[in-house]
C-alpha atoms as a PDB file:
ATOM      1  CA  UNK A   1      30.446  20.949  -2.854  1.00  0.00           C
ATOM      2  CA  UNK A   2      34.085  21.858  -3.251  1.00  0.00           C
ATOM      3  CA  UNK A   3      34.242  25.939  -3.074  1.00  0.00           C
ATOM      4  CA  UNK A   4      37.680  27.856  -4.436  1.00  0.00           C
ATOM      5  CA  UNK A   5      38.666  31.261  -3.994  1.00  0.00           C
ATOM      6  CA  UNK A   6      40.011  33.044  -7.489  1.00  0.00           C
ATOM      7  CA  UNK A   7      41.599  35.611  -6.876  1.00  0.00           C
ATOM      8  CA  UNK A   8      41.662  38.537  -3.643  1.00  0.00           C
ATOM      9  CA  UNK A   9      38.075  39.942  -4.014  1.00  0.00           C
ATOM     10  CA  UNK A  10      36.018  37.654  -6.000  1.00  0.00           C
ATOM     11  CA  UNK A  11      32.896  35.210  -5.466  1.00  0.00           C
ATOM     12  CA  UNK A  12      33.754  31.880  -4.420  1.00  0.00           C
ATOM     13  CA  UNK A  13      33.300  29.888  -7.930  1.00  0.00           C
ATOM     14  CA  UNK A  14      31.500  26.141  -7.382  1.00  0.00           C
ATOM     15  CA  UNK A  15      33.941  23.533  -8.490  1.00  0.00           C
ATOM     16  CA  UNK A  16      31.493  20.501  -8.273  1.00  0.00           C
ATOM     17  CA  UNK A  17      29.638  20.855 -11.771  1.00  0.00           C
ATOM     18  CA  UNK A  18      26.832  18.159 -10.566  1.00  0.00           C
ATOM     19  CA  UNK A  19      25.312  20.453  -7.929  1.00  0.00           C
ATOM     20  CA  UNK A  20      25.053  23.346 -10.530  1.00  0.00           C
ATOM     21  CA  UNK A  21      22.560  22.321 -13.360  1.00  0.00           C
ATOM     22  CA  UNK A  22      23.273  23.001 -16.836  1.00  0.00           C
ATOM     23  CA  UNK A  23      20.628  25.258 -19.111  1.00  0.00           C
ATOM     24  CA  UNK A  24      17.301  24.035 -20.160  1.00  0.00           C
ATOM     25  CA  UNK A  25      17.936  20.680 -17.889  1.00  0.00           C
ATOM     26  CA  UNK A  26      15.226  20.935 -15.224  1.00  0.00           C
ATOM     27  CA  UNK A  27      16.001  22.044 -11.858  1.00  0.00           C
ATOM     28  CA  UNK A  28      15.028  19.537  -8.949  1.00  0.00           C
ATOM     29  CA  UNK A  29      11.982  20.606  -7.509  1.00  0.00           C
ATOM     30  CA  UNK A  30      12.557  20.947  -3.325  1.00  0.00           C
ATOM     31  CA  UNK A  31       9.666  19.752  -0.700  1.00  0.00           C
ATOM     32  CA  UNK A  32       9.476  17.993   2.190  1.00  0.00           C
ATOM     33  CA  UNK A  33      11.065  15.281   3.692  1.00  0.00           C
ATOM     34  CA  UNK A  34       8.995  11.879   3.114  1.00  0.00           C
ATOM     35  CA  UNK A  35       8.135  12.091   6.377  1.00  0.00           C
ATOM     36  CA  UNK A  36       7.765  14.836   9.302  1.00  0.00           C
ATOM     37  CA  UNK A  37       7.977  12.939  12.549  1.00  0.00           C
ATOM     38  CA  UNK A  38       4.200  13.758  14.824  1.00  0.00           C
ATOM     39  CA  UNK A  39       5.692  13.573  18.556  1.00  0.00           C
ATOM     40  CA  UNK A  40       3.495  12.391  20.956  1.00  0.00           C
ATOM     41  CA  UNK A  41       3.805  13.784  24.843  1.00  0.00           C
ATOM     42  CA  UNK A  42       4.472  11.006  27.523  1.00  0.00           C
ATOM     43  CA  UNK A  43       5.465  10.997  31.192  1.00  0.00           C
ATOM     44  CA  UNK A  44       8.448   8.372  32.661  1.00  0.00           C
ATOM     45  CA  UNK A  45       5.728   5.862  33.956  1.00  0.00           C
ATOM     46  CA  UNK A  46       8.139   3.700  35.688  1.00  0.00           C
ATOM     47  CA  UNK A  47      11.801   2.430  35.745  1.00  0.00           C
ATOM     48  CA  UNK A  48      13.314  -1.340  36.490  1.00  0.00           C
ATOM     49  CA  UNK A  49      14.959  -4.825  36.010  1.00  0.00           C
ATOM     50  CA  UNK A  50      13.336  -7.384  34.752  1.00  0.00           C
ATOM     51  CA  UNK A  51      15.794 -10.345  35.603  1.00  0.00           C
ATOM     52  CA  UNK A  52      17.676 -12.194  34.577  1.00  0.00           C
ATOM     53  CA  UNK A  53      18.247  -9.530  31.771  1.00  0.00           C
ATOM     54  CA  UNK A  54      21.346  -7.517  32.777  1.00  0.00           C
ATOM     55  CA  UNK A  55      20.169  -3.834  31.864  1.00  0.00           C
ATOM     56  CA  UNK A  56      17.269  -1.201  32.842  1.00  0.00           C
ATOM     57  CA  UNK A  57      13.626  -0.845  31.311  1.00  0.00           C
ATOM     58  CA  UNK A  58      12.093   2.534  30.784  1.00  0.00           C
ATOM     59  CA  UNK A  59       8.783   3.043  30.755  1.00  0.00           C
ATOM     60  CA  UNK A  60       6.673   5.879  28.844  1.00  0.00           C
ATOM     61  CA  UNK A  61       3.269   6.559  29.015  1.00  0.00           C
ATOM     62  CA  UNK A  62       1.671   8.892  26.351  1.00  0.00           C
ATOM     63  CA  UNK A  63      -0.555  11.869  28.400  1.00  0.00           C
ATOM     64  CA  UNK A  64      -3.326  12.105  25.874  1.00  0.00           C
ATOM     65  CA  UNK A  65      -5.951   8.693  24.964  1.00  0.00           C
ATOM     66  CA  UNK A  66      -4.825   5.884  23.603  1.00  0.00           C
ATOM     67  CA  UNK A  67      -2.264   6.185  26.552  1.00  0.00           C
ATOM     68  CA  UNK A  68       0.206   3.975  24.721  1.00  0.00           C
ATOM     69  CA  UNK A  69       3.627   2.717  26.493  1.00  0.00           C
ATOM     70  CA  UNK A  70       7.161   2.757  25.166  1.00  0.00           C
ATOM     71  CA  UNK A  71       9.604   0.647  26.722  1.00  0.00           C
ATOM     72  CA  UNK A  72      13.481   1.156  25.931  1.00  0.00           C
ATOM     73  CA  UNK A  73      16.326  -0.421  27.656  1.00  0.00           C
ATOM     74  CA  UNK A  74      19.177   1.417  29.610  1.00  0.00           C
ATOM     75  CA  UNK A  75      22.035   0.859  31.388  1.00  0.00           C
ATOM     76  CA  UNK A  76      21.323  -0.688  35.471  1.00  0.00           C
ATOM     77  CA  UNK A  77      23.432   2.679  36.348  1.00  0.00           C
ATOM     78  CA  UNK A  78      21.285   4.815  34.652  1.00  0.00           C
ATOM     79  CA  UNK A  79      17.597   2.709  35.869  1.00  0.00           C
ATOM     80  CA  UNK A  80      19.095   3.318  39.496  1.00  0.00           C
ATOM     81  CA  UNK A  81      19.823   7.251  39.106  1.00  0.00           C
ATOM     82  CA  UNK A  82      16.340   7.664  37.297  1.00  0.00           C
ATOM     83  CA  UNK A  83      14.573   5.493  40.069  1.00  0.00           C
ATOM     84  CA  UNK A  84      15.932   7.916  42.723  1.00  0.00           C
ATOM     85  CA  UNK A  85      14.978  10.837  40.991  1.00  0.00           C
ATOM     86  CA  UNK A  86      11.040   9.671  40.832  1.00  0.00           C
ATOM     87  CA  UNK A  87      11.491   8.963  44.694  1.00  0.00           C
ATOM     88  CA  UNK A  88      12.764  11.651  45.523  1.00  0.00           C
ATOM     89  CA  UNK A  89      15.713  10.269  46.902  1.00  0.00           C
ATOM     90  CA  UNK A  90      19.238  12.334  47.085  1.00  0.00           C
ATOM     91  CA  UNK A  91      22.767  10.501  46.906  1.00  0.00           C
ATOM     92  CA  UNK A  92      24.969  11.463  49.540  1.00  0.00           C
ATOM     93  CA  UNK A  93      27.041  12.647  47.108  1.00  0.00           C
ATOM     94  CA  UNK A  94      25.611  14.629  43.789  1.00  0.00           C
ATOM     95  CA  UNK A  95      25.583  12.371  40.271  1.00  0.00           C
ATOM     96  CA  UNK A  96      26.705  13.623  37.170  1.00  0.00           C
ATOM     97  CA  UNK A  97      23.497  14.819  36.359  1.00  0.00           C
ATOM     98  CA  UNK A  98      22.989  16.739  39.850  1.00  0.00           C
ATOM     99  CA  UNK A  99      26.562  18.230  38.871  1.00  0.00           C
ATOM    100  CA  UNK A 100      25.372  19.224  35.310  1.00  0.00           C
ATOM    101  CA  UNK A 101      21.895  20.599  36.395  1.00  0.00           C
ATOM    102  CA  UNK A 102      23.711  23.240  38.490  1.00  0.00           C
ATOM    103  CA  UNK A 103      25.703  24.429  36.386  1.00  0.00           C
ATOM    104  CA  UNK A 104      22.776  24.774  34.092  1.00  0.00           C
ATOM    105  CA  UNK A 105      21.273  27.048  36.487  1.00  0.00           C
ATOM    106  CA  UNK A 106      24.611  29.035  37.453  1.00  0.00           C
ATOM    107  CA  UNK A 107      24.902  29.777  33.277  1.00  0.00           C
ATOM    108  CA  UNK A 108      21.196  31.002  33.266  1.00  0.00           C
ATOM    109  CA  UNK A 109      20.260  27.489  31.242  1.00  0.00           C
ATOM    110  CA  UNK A 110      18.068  25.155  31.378  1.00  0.00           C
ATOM    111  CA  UNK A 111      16.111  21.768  29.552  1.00  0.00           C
ATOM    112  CA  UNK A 112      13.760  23.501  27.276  1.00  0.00           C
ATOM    113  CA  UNK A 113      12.300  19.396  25.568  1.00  0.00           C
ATOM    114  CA  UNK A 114      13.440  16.116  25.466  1.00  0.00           C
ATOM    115  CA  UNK A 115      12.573  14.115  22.382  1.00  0.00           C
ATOM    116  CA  UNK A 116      13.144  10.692  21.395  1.00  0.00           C
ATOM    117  CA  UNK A 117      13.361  10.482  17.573  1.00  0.00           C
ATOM    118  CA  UNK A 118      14.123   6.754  16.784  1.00  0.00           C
ATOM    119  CA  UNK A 119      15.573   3.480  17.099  1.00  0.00           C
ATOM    120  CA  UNK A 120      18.414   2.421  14.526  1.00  0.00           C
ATOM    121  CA  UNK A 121      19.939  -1.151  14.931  1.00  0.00           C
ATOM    122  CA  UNK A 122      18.234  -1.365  18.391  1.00  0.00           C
ATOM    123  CA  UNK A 123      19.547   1.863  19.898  1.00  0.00           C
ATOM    124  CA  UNK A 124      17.364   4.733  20.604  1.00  0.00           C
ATOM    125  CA  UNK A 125      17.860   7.616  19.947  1.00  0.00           C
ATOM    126  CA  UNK A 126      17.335  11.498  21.330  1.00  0.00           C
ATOM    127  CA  UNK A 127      18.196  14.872  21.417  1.00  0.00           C
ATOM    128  CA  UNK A 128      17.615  17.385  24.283  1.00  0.00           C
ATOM    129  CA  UNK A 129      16.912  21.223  23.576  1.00  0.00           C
ATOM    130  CA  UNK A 130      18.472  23.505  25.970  1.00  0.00           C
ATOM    131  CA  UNK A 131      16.622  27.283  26.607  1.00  0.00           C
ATOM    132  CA  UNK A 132      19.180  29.828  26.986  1.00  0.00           C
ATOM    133  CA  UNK A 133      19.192  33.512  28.469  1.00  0.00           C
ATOM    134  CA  UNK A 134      20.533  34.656  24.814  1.00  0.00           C
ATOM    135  CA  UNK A 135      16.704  33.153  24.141  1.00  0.00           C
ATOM    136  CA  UNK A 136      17.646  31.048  21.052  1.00  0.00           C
ATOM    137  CA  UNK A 137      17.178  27.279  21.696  1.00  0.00           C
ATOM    138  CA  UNK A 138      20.664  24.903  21.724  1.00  0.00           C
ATOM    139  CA  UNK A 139      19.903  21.283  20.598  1.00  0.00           C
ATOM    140  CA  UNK A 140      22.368  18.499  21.292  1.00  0.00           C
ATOM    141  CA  UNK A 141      21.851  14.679  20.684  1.00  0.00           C
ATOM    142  CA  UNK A 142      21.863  12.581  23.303  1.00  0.00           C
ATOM    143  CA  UNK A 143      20.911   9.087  25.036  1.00  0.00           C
ATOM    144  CA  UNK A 144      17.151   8.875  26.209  1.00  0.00           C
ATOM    145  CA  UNK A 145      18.095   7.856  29.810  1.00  0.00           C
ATOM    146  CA  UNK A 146      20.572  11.419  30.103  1.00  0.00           C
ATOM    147  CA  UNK A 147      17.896  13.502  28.448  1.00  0.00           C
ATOM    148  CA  UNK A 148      15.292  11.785  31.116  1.00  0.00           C
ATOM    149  CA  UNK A 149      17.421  12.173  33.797  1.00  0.00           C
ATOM    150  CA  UNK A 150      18.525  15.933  33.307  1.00  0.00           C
ATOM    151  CA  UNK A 151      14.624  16.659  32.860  1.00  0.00           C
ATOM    152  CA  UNK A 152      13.469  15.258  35.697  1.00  0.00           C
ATOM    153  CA  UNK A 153      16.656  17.146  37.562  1.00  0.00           C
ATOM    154  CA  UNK A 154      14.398  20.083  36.422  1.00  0.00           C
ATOM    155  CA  UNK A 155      12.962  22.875  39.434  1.00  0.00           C
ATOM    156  CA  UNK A 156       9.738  22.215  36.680  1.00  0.00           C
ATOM    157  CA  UNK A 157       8.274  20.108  34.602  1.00  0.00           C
ATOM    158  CA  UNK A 158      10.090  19.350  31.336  1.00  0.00           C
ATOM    159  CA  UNK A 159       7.936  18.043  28.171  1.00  0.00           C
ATOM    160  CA  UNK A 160       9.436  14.347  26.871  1.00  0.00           C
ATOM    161  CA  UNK A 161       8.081  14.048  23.144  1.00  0.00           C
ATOM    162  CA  UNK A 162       8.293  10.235  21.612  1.00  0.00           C
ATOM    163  CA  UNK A 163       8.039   9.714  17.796  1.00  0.00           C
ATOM    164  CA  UNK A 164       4.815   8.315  17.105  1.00  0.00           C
ATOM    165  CA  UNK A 165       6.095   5.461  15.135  1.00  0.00           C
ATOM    166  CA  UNK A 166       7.932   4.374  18.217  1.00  0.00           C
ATOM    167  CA  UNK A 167       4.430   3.175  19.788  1.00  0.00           C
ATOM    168  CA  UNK A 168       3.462   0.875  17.370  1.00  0.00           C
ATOM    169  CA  UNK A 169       6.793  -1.154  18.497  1.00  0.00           C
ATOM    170  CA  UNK A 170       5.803  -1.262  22.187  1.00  0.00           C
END
């Protein structure tokens, strides 16, 4: 909707007539979407290569019965970092996501939830909630492996929620 200012002091005036209905024509009744995603909790159950493919698996577990799996692929960089992480092991040098997790805790910040919401033309997709000292949440898409691997760079525990419908792909 286009908006125009008439004048120094008056309301902005609508100039999209199709957004404003006319009299006696019945307004559009506003619900719901068609569908509310359900989230499901899981845990990173295990990371790898299965060759010859040239790129990473990740594996999800849900916590709670049927204990489904999700299995998305990522890039060999990102199966590496990931796989050090659940070791334990530290690079001699710190990874971007080492870098980014303290400075997350230098601006009072950290991963509130990671959630993957999808899958469109064989991408997944995600978005990570940040908790900040203000106290309101900051929510930023990004790429399941970055979300994983900045939760798991966590001092705690961080909750990964998966889209239900994404199980029934596995």
């Amino acid at each position: 909707m286009n908006v125009e200012m008439s004048g120094e002091e008056s309301e902005p005036v609508a100039s999209d007539r199709a957004s404003k209905p006319s009299e006696g024509e019945p307004q559009p009744l506003l619900g719901p979407p068609e569908r509310l995603p359900m989230y499901r909790q899981a845990v990173v159950s295990g990371v790898g290569v299965n060759l010859p493919e040239t790129f990473g698996r990740l594996e999800f577990v849900e916590l709670d019965e049927p204990k489904r799996t999700v299995t998305i692929p990522i890039s060999l960089e990102q199966a590496g970092i990931i796989s050090g992480l659940l070791s334990g092991i530290k690079p001699p040098r710190p990874m971007m996501g080492d870098l980014f997790c303290e400075v997350m805790t230098a601006f009072d910040f950290s991963v509130a939830v990671v959630q993957i919401t999808g899958v469109e033309n064989g991408v997944y997709l995600a978005q990570i909630t940040f908790a900040t000292a203000s106290g309101r949440p900051k929510m930023f898409p990004c790429r399941p492996s970055d979300g994983v691997i900045l939760a798991l760079g966590q001092p705690l525990p961080v909750p990964i929620l998966i889209d239900e419908d994404l199980f029934g792909g596995s």
